[in-house]
Protein backbone atom coordinates (compact mmCIF):
# COMPACT_ATOMS: atom_id res chain seq x y z
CA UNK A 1 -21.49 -5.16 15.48
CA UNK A 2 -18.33 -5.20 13.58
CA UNK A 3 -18.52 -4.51 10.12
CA UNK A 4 -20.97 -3.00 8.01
CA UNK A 5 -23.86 -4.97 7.22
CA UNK A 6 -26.23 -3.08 4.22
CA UNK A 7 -25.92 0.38 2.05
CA UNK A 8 -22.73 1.51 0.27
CA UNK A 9 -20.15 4.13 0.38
CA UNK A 10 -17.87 5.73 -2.04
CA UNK A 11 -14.96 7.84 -1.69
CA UNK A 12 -12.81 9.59 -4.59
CA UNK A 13 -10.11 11.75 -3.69
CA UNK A 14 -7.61 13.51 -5.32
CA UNK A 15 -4.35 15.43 -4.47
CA UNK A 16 -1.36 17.53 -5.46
CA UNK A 17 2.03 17.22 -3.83
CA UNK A 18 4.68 19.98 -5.09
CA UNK A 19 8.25 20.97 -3.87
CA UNK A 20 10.62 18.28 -4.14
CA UNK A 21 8.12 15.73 -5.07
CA UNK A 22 6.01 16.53 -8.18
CA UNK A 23 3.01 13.98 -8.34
CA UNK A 24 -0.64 13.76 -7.58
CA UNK A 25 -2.25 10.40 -6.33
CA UNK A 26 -5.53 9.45 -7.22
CA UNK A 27 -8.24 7.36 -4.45
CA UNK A 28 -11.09 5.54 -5.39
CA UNK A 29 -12.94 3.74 -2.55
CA UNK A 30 -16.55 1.63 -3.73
CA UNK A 31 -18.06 -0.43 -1.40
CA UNK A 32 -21.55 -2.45 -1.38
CA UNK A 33 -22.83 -4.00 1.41
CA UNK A 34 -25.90 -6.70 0.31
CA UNK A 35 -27.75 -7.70 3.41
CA UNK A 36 -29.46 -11.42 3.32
CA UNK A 37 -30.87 -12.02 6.42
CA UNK A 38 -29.34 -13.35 7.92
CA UNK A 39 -25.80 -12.88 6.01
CA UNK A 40 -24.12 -9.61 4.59
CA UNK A 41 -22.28 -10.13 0.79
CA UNK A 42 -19.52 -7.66 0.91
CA UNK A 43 -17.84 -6.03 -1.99
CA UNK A 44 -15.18 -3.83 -2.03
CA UNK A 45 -13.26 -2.03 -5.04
CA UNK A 46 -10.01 0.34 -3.94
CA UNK A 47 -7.21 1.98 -6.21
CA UNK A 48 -4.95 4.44 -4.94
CA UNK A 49 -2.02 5.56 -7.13
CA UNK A 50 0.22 8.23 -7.98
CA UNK A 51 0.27 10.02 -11.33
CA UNK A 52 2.66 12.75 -12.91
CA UNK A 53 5.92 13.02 -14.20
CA UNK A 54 7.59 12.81 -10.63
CA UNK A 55 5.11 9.53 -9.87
CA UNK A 56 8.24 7.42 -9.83
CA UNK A 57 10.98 9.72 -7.77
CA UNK A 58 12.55 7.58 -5.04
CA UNK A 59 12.27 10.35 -2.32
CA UNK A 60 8.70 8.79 -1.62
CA UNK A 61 8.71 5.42 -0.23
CA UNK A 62 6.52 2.69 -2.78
CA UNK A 63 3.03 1.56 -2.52
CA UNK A 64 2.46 -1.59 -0.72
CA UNK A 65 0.38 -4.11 -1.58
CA UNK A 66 0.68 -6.52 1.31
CA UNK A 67 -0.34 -5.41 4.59
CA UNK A 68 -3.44 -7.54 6.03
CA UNK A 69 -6.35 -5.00 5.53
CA UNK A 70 -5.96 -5.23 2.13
CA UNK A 71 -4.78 -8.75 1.28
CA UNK A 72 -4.72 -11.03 3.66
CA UNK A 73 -1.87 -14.20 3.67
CA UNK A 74 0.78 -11.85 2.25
CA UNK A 75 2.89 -11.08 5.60
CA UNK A 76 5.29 -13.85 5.25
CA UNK A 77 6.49 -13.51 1.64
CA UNK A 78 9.89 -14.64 1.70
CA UNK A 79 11.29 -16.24 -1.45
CA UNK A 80 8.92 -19.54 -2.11
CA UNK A 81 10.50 -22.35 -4.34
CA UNK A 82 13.36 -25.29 -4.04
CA UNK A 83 16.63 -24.56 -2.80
CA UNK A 84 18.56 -24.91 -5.51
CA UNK A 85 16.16 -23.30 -8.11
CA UNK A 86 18.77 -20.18 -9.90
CA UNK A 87 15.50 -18.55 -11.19
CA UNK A 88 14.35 -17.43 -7.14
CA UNK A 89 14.40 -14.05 -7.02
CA UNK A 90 13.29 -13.52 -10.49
CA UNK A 91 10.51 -16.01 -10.88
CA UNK A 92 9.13 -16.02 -6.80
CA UNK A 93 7.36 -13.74 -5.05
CA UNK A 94 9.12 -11.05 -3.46
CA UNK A 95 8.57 -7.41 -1.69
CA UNK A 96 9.37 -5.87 -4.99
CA UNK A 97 6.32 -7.51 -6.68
CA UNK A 98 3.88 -6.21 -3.95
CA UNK A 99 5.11 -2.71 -4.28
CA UNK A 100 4.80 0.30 -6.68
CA UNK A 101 3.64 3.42 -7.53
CA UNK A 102 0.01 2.04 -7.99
CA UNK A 103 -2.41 -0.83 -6.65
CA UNK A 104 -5.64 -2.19 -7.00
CA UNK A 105 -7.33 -3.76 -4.37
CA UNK A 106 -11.02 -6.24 -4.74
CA UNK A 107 -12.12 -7.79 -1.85
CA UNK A 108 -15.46 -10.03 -1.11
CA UNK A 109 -17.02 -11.44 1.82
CA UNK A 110 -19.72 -13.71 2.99
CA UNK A 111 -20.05 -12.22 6.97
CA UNK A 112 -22.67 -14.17 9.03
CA UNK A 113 -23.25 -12.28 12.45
CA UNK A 114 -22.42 -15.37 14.97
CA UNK A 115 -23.44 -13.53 18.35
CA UNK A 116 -25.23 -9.84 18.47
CA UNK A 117 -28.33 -8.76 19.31
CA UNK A 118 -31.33 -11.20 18.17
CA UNK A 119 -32.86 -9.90 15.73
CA UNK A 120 -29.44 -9.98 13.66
CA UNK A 121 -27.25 -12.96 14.67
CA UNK A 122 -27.53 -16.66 15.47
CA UNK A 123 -26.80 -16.48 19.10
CA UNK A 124 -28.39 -13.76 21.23
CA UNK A 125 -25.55 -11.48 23.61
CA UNK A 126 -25.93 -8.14 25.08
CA UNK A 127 -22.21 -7.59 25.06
CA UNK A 128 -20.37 -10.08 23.21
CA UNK A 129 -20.39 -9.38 19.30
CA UNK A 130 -18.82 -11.56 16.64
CA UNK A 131 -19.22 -12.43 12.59
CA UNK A 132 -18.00 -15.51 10.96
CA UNK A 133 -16.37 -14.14 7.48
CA UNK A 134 -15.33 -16.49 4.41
CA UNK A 135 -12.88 -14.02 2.48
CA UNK A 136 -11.69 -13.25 -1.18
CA UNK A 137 -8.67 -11.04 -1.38
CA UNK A 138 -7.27 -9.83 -5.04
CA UNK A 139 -4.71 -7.18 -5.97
CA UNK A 140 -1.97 -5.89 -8.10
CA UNK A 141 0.90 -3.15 -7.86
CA UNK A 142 2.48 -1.92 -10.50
CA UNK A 143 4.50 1.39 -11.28
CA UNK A 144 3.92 3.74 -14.74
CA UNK A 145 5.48 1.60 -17.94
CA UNK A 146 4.22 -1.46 -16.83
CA UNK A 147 2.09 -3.87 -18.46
CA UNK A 148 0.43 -5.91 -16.07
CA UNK A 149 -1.04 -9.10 -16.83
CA UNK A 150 -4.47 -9.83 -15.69
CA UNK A 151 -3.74 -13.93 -14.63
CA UNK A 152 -4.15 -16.71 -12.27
CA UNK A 153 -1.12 -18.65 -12.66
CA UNK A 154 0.59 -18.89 -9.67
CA UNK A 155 4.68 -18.61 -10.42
CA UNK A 156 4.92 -16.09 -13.10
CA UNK A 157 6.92 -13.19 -11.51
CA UNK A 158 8.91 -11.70 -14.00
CA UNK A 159 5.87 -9.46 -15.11
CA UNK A 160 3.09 -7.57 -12.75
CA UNK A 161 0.76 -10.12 -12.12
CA UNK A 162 -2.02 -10.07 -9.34
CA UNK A 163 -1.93 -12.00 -6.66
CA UNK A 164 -5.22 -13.97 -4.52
CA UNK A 165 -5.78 -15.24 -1.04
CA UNK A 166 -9.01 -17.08 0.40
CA UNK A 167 -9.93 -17.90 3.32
CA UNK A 168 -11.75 -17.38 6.59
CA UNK A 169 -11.95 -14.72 9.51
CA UNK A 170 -13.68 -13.70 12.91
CA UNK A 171 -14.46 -10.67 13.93
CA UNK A 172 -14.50 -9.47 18.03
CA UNK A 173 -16.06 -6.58 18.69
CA UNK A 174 -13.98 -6.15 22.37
CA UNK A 175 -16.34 -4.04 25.05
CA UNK A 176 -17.59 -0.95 21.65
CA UNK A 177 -13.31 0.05 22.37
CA UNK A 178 -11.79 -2.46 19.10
CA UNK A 179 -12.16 -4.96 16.61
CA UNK A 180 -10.05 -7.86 16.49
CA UNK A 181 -10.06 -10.47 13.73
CA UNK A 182 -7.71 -13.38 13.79
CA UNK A 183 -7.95 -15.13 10.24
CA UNK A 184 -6.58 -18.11 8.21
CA UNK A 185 -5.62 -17.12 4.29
CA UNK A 186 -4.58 -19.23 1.94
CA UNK A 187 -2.07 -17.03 -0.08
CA UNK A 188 -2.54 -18.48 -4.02
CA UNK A 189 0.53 -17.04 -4.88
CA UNK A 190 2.59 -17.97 -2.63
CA UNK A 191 3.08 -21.39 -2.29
CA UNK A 192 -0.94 -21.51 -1.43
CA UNK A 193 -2.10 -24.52 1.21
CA UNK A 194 2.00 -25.37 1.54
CA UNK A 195 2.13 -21.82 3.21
CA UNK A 196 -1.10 -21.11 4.50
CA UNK A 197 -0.71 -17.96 6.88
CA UNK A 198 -2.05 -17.20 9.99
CA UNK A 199 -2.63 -13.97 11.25
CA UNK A 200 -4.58 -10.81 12.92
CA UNK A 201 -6.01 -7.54 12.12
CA UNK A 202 -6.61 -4.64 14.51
CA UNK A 203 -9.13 -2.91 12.38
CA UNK A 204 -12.90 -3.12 11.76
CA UNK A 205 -14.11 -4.65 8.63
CA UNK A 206 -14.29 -2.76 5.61
């Protein structure tokens, strides 16, 4: 099809870096797949970070937060506000707040298989295969020092606070050779339905 659809998978990884960098970084990986025929509840759960007194050196280019397989809505984040508001740049959403030396990542899905084989999705097809997807996308960056603040409010960017999208995406599974999914994301923290985002991925699900 084109994403998984029941069972889970973990992966924890860690590594050392030495020379002129002097950090490890740290990967954990959950995912749950809950299968209700005939829809899938997706969970997924990612950190990846690094740790050490060299976590911070500027020879090693940030952490992103934004790019579309793990939040989706955050391409376009230029600065979000009025015109003549002094305070952009220090109270609007910028690169710098979707970058650091650490992020956390939770996504969750509702995927209903659209057209498959029969026994799993709505419309029988030999060769075409789609999913429907409604989406929840959460995460935070932040570097070592930081205090982040675990909130919803949408315009507070003079501390690390997370940042949520919604939406809803399809998944193509094109001839068994790639998975496209166009999607529409509602970015909460960035201006939300004012500058809903439209966009595509060129990855399988999660």
């Amino acid at each position: 099809m084109t994403s998984p659809m029941r069972g889970r998978r973990a992966r924890y990884q860690l590594e050392k870096y030495f020379g002129a960098v002097d950090f490890f970084t740290g990967l954990v990986d959950f995912r749950q797949y809950s299968f209700i025929n005939p829809v899938t509840l997706a969970f997924r759960f990612y950190h990846y970070g690094r740790y050490g007194k060299g976590s911070e050196t500027d020879l090693v280019s940030p952490i992103y937060l934004g790019y579309p397989w793990l939040i989706r809505g955050y391409e376009n984040i230029s600065f979000y506000g009025n015109p003549g508001d002094n305070t952009i740049g220090f109270n609007s959403l910028n690169y710098s707040h979707l970058s650091g030396s650490r992020v956390a990542v939770v996504n969750a899905e509702l995927r209903v298989p659209m057209t498959g084989p029969k026994m799993l999705a709505l419309f029988g097809s030999k060769y075409f295969m789609t999913d429907l997807n409604l989406f929840f996308d959460g995460g935070l960056a932040w570097r070592a020092g930081d205090k982040p603040k675990i909130t919803w409010e949408e315009a507070v960017f003079n501390q690390r606070v997370p940042v949520f999208s919604a939406g809803v995406s399809v998944r193509v599974n094109v001839l068994g050779a790639m998975i496209l999914e166009p999607y529409f994301a509602i970015p909460f923290q960035n201006g939300g339905w004012q500058n809903k985002q439209f966009g595509l991925n060129f990855v399988p699900g999660w």
